[in-house]
N, C-alpha and C. Protein backbone atom coordinates (compact mmCIF):
# COMPACT_ATOMS: atom_id res chain seq x y z
N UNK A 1 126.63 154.55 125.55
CA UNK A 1 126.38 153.19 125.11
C UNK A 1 127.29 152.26 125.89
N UNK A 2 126.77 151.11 126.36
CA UNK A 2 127.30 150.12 127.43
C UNK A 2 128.46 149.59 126.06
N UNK A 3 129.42 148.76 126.80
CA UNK A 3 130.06 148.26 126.22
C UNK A 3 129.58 146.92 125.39
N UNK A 4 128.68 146.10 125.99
CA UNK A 4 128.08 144.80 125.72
C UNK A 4 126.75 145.41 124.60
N UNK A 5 126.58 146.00 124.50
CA UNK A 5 125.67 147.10 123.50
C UNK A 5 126.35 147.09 122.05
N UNK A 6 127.82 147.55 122.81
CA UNK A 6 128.50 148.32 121.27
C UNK A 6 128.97 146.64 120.77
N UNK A 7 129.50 145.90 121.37
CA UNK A 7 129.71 144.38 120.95
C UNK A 7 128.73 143.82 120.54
N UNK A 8 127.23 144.10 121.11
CA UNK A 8 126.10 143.34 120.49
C UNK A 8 125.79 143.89 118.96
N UNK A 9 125.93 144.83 118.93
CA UNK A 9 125.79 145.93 117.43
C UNK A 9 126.52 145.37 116.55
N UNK A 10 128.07 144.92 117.11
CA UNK A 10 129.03 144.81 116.13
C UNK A 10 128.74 143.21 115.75
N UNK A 11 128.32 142.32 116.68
CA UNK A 11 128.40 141.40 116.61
C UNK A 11 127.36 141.14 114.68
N UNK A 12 126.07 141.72 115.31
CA UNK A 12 125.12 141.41 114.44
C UNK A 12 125.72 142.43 113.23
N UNK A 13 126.18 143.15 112.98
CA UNK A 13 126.85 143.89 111.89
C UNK A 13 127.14 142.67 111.36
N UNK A 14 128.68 142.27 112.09
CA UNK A 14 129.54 141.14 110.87
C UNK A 14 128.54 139.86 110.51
N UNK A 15 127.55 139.58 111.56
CA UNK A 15 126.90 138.08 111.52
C UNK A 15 125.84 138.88 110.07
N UNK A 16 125.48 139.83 109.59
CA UNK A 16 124.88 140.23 108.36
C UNK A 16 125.48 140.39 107.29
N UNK A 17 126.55 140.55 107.52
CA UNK A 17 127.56 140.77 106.84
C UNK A 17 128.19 139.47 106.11
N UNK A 18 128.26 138.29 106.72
CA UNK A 18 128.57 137.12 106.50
C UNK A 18 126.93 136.23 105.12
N UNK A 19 125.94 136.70 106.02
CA UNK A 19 124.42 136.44 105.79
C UNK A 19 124.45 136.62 104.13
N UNK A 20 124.69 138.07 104.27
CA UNK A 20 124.90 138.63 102.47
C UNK A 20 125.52 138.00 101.60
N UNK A 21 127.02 137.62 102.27
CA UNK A 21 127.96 137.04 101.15
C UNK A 21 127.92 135.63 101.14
N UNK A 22 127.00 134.96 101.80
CA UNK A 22 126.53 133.18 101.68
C UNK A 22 125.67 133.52 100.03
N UNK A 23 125.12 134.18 99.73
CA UNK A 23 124.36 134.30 98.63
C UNK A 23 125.33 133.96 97.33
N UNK A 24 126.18 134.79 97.74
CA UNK A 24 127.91 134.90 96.33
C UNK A 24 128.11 133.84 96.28
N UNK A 25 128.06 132.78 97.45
CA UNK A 25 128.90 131.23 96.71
C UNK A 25 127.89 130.32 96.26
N UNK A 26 129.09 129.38 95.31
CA UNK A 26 127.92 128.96 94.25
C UNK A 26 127.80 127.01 95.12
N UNK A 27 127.03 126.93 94.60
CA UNK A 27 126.95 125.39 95.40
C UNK A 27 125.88 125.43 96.64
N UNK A 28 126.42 124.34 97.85
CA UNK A 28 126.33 124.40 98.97
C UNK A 28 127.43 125.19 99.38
N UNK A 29 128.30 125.56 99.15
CA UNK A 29 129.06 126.54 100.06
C UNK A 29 128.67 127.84 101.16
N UNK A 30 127.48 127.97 100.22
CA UNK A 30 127.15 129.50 100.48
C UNK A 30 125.96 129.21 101.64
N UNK A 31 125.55 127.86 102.01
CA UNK A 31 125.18 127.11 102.93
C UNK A 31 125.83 127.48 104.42
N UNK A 32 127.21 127.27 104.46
CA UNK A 32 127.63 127.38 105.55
C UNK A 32 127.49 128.69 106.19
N UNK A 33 127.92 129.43 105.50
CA UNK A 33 127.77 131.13 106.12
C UNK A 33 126.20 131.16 106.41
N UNK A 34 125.41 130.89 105.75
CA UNK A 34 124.05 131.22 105.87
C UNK A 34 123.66 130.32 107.02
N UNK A 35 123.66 129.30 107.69
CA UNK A 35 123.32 128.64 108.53
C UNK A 35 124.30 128.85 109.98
N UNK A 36 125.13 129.72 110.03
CA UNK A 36 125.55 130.04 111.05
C UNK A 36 125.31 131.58 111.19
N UNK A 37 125.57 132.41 110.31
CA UNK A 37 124.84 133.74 110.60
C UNK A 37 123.03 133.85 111.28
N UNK A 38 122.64 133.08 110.76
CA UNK A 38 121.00 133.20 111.04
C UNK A 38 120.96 132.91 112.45
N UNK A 39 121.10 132.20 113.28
CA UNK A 39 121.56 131.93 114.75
C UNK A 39 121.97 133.28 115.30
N UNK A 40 123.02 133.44 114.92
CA UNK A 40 124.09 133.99 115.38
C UNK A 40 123.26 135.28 115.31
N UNK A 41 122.65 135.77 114.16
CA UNK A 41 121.71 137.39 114.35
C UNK A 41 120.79 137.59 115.54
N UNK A 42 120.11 136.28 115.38
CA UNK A 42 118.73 136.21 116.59
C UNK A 42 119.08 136.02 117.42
N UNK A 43 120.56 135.32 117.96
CA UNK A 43 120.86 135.68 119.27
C UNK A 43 121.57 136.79 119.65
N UNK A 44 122.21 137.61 118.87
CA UNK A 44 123.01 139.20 119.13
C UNK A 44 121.67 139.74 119.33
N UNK A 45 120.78 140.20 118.82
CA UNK A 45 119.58 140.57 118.42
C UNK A 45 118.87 140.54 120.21
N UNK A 46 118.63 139.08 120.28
CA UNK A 46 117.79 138.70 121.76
C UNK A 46 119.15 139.28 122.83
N UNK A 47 120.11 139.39 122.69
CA UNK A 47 120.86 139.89 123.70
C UNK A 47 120.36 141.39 123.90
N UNK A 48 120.52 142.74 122.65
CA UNK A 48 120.30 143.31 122.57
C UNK A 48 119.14 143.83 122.62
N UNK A 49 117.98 143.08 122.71
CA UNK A 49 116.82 143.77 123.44
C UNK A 49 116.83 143.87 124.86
N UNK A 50 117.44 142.46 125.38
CA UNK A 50 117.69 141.84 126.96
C UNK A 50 118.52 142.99 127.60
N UNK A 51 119.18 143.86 126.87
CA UNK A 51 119.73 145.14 127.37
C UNK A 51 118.85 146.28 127.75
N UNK A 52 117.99 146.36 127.03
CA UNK A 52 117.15 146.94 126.74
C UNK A 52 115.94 147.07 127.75
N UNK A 53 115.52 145.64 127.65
CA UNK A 53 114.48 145.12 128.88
C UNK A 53 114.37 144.05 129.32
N UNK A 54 115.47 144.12 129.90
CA UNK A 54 115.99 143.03 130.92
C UNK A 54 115.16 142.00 131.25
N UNK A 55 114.23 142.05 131.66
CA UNK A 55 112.79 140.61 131.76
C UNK A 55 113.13 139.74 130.66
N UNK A 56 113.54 139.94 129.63
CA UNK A 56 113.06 139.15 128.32
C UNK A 56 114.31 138.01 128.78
N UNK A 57 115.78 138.80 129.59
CA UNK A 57 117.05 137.80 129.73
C UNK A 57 116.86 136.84 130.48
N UNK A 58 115.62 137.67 131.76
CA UNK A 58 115.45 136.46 133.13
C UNK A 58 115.14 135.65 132.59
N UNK A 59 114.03 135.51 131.49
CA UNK A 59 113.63 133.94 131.25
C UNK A 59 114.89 133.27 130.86
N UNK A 60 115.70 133.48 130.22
CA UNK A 60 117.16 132.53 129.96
C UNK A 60 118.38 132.64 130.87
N UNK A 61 118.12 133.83 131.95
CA UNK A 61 118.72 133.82 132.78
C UNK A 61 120.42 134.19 131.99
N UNK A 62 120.52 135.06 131.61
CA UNK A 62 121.80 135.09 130.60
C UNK A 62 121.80 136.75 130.51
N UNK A 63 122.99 137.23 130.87
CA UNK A 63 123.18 138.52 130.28
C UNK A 63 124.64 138.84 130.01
N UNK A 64 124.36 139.44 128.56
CA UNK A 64 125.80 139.69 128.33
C UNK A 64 126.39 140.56 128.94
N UNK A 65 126.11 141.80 129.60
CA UNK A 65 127.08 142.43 130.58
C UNK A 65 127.73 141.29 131.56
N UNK A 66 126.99 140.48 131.95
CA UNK A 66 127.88 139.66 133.24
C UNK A 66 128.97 138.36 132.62
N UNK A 67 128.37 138.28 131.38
CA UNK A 67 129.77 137.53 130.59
C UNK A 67 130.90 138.43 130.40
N UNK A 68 130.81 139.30 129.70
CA UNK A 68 131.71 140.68 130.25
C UNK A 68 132.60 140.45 131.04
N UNK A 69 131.19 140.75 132.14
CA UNK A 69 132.07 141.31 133.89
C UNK A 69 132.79 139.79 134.12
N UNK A 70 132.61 138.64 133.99
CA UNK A 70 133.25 137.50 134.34
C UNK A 70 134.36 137.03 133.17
N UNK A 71 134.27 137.31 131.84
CA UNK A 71 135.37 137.25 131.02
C UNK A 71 136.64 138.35 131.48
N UNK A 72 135.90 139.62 132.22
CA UNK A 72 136.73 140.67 132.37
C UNK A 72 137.92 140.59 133.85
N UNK A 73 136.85 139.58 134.68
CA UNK A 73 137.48 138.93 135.83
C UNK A 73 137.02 139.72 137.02
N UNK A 74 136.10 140.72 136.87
CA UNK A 74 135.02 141.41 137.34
C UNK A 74 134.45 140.44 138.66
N UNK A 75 134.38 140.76 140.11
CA UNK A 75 133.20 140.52 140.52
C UNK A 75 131.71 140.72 140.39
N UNK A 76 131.03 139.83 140.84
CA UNK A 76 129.76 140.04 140.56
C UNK A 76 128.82 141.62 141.08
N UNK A 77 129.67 142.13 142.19
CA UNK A 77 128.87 143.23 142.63
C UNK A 77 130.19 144.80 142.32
N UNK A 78 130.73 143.87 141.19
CA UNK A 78 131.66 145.18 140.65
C UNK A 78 131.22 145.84 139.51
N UNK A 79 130.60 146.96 139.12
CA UNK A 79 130.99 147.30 138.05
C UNK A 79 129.26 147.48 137.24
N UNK A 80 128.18 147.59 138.25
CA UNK A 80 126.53 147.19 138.28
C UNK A 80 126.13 148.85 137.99
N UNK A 81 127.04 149.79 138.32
CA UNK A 81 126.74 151.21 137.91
C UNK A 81 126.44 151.61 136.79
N UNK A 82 125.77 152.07 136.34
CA UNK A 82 125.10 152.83 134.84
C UNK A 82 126.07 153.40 134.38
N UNK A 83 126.90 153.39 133.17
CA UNK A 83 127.69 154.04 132.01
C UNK A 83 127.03 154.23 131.01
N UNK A 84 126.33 155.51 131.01
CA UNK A 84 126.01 156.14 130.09
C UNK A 84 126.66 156.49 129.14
N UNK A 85 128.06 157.16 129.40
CA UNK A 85 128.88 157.71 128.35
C UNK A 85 129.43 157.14 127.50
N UNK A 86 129.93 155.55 127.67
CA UNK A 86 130.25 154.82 126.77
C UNK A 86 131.04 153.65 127.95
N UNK A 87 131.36 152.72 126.87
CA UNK A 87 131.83 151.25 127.68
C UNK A 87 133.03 152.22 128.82
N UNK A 88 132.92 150.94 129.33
CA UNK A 88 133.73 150.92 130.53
C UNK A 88 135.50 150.57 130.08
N UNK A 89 136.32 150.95 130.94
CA UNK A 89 137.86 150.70 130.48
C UNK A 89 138.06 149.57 130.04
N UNK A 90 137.58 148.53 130.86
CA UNK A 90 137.62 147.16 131.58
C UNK A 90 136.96 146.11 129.76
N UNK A 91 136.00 146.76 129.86
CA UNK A 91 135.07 146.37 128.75
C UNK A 91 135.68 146.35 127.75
N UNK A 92 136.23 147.88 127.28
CA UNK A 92 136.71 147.83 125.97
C UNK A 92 137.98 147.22 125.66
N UNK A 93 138.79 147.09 126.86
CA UNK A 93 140.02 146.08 126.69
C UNK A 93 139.50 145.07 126.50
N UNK A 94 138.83 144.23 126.94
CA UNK A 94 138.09 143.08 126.24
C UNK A 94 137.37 143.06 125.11
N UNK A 95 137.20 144.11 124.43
CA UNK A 95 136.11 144.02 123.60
C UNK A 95 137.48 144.05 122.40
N UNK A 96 138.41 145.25 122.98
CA UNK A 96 139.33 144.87 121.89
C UNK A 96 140.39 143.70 122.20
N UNK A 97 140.43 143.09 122.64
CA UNK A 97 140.83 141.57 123.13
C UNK A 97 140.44 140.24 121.85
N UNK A 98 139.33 140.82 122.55
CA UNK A 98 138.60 139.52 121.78
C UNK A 98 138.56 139.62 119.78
N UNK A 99 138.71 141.02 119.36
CA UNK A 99 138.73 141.60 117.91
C UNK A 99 140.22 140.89 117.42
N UNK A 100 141.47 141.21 118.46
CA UNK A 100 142.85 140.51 118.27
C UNK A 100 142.31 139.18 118.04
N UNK A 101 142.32 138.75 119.25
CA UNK A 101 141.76 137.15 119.50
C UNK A 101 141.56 136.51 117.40
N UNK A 102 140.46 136.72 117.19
CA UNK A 102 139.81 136.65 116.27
C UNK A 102 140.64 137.16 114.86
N UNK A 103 141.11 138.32 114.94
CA UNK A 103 142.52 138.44 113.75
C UNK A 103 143.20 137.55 113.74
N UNK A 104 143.66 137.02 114.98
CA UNK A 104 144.89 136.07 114.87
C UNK A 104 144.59 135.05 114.23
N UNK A 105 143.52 134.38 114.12
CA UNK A 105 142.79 133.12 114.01
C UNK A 105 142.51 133.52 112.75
N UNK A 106 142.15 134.85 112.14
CA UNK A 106 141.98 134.72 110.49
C UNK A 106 142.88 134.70 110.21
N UNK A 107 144.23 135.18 110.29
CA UNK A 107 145.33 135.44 109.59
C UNK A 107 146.37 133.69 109.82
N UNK A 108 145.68 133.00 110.99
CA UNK A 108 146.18 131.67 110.47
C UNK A 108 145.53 130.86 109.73
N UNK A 109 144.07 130.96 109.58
CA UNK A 109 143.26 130.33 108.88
C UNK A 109 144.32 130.84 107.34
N UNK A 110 144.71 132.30 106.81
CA UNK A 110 144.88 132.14 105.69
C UNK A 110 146.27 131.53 105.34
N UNK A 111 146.94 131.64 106.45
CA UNK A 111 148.46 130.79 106.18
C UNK A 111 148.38 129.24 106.18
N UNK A 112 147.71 128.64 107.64
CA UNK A 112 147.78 127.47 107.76
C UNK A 112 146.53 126.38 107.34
N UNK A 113 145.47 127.13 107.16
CA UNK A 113 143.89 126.84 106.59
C UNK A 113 143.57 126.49 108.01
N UNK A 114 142.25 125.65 107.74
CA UNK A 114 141.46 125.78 108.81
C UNK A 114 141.51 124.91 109.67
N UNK A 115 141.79 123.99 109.83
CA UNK A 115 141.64 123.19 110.78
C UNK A 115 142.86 123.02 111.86
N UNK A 116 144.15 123.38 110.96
CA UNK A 116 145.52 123.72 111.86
C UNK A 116 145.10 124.83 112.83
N UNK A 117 144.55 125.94 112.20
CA UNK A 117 144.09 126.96 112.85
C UNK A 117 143.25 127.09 113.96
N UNK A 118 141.73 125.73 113.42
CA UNK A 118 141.15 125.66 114.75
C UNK A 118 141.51 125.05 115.93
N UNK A 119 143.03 124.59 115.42
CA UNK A 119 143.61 123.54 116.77
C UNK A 119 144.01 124.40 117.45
N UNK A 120 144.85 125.37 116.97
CA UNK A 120 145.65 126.31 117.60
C UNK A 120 144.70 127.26 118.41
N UNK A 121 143.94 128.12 117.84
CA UNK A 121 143.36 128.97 118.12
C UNK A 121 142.31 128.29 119.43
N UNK A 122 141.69 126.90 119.11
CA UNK A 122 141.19 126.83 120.35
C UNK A 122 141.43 126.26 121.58
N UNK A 123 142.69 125.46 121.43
CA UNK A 123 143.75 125.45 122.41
C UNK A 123 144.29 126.26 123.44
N UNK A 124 144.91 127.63 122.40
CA UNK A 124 145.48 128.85 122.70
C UNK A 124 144.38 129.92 123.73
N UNK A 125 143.54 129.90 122.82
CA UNK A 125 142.08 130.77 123.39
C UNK A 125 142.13 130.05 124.83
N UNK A 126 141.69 128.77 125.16
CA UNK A 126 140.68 127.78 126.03
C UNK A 126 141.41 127.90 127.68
N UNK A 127 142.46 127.96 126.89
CA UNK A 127 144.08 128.48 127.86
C UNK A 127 144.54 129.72 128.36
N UNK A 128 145.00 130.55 127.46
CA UNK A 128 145.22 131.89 127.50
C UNK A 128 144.38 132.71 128.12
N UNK A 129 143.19 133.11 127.49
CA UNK A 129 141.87 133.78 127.64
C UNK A 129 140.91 133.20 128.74
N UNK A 130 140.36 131.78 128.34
CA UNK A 130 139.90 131.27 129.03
C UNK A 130 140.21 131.06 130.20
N UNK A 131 141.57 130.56 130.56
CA UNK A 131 142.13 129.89 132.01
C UNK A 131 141.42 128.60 132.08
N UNK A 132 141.28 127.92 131.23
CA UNK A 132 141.17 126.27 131.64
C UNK A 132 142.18 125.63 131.46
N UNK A 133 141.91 124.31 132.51
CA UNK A 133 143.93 123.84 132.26
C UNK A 133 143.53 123.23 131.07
N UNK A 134 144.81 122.55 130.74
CA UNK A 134 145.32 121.63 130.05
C UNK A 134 144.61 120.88 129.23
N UNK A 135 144.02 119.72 130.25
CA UNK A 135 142.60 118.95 129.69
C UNK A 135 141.61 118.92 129.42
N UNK A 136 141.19 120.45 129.97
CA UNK A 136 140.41 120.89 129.47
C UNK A 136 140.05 121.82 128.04
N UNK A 137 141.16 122.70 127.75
CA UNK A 137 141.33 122.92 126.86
C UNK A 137 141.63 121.91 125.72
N UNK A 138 142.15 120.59 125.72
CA UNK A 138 142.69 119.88 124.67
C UNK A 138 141.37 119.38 124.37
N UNK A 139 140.23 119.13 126.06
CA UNK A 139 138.96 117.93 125.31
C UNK A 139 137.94 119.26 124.63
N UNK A 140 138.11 120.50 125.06
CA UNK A 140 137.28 121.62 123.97
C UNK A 140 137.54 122.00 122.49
N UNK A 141 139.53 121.53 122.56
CA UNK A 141 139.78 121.71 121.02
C UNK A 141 139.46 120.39 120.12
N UNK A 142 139.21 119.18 120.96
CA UNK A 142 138.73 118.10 120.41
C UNK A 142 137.75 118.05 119.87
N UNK A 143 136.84 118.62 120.28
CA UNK A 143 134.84 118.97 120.50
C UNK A 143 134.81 119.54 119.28
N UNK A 144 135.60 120.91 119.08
CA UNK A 144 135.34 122.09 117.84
C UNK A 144 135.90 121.22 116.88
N UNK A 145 137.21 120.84 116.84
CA UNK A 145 137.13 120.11 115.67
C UNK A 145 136.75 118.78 115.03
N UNK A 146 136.02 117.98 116.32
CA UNK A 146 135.23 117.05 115.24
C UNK A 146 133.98 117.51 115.12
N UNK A 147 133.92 118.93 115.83
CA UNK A 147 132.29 119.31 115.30
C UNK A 147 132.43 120.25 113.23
N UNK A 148 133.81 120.76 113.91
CA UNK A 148 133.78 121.28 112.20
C UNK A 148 134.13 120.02 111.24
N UNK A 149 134.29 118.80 111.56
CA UNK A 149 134.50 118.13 110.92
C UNK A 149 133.57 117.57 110.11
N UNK A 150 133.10 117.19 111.24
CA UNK A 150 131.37 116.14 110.70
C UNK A 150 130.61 117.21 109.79
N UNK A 151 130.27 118.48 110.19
CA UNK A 151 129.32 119.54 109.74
C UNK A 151 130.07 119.81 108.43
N UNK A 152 131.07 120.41 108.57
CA UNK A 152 131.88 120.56 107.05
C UNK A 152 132.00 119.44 106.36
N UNK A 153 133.14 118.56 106.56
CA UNK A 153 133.55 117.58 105.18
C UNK A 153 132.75 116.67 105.50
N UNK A 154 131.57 115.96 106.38
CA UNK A 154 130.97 114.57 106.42
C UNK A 154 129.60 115.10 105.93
N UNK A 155 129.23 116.04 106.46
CA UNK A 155 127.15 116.26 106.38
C UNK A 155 127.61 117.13 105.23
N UNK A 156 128.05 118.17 104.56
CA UNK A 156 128.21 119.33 103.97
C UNK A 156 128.94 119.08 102.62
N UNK A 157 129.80 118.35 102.44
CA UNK A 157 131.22 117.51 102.01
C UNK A 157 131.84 119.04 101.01
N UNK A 158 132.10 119.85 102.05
CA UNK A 158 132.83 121.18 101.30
C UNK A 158 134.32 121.26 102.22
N UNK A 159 134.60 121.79 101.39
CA UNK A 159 136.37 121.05 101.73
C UNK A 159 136.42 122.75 101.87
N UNK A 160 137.15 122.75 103.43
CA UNK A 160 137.64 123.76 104.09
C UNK A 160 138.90 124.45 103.29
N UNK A 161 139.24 126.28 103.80
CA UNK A 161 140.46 126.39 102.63
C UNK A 161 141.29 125.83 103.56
N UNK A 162 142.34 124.93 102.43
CA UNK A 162 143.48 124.46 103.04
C UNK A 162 144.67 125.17 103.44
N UNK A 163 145.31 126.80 103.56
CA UNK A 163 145.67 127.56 103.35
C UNK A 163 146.75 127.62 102.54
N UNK A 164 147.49 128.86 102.62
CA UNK A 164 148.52 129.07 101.71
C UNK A 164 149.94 128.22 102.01
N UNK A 165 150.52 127.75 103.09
CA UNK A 165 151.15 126.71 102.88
C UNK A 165 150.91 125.44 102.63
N UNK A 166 149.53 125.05 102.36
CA UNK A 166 149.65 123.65 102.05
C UNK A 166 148.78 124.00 100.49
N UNK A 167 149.21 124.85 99.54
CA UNK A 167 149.18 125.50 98.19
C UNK A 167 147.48 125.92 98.17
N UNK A 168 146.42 126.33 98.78
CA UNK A 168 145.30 126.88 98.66
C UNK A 168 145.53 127.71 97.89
N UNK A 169 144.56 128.01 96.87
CA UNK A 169 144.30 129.10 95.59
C UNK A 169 143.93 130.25 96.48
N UNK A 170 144.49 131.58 96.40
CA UNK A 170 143.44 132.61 97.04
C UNK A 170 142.99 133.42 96.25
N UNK A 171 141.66 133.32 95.87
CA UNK A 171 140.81 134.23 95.11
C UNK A 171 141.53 135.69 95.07
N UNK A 172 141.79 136.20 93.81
CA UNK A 172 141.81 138.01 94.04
C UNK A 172 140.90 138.10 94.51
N UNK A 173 141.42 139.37 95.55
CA UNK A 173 140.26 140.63 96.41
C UNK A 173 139.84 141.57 95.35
């Protein structure tokens, strides 16, 4: 199994996973999860056929192995060989990259809540990971958070958790 395979699998795992538990909240809350999982399936989904049979990607011209190979820092005519046996070295350091990536960012979401978090995290990411300078990273962390802004507290009006230092309740597990 390719590496962009086992990420497409996992992807649509958690994006169902999310799908399910939009049902549990009461309100519009349970809105948000549900309107970003549904996307998010049909495109893991269309990736994962596009693996499959590749024609379906040309029309969008998009394949996730070569986001991969270019997140991985991969040339384009590096790395085009068939791995049957399972992801590639290269791959799965990124694949577990990006799993950190994403811990880090929950575990500040639950200290600092969310929006401290999305500063940080997409700052940090846009920079770190990414390699965009400066201004670029600051006008992408600008983007995400007046996009979670408007969508959450203006169109949605559900108030993000504020986290545990600024006193957020945390539900028992």
């Amino acid at each position: 199994m390719k590496g962009s395979t086992l990420l497409g699998l996992i992807l649509v795992a958690t994006s169902l996973l999310f799908f399910g538990w939009s049902f549990s909240y009461r309100g519009m809350a349970g809105f948000v999860p549900l309107v970003l999982s549904l996307p998010t399936v049909a495109l893991a989904v269309l990736c994962l056929v596009g693996e499959r049979y590749p024609g379906i990607m040309k029309a969008f011209e998009v394949s996730l192995e070569d986001v991969l190979a270019s997140a991985a820092g991969t040339e384009d005519g590096a790395g085009t060989e068939e791995a049957s046996a399972g992801p590639k070295a290269g791959e799965m350091s990124l694949i577990v990259r990006m799993f950190v990536w994403f811990a880090i960012f929950g575990v500040l979401v639950f200290i600092s809540g969310f929006y401290i978090s999305t500063f940080l995290f997409a700052l940090l990411f846009t920079r770190l990971q990414g390699g965009i300078n400066w201004p670029g990273s600051v006008f992408i962390t600008a983007l995400a958070l007046g996009f979670f802004y408007f969508i959450f507290d203006e169109t949605l009006a559900v108030d993000l958790f504020a986290g545990v230092l600024f006193g957020a309740f945390v539900p028992p597990l």
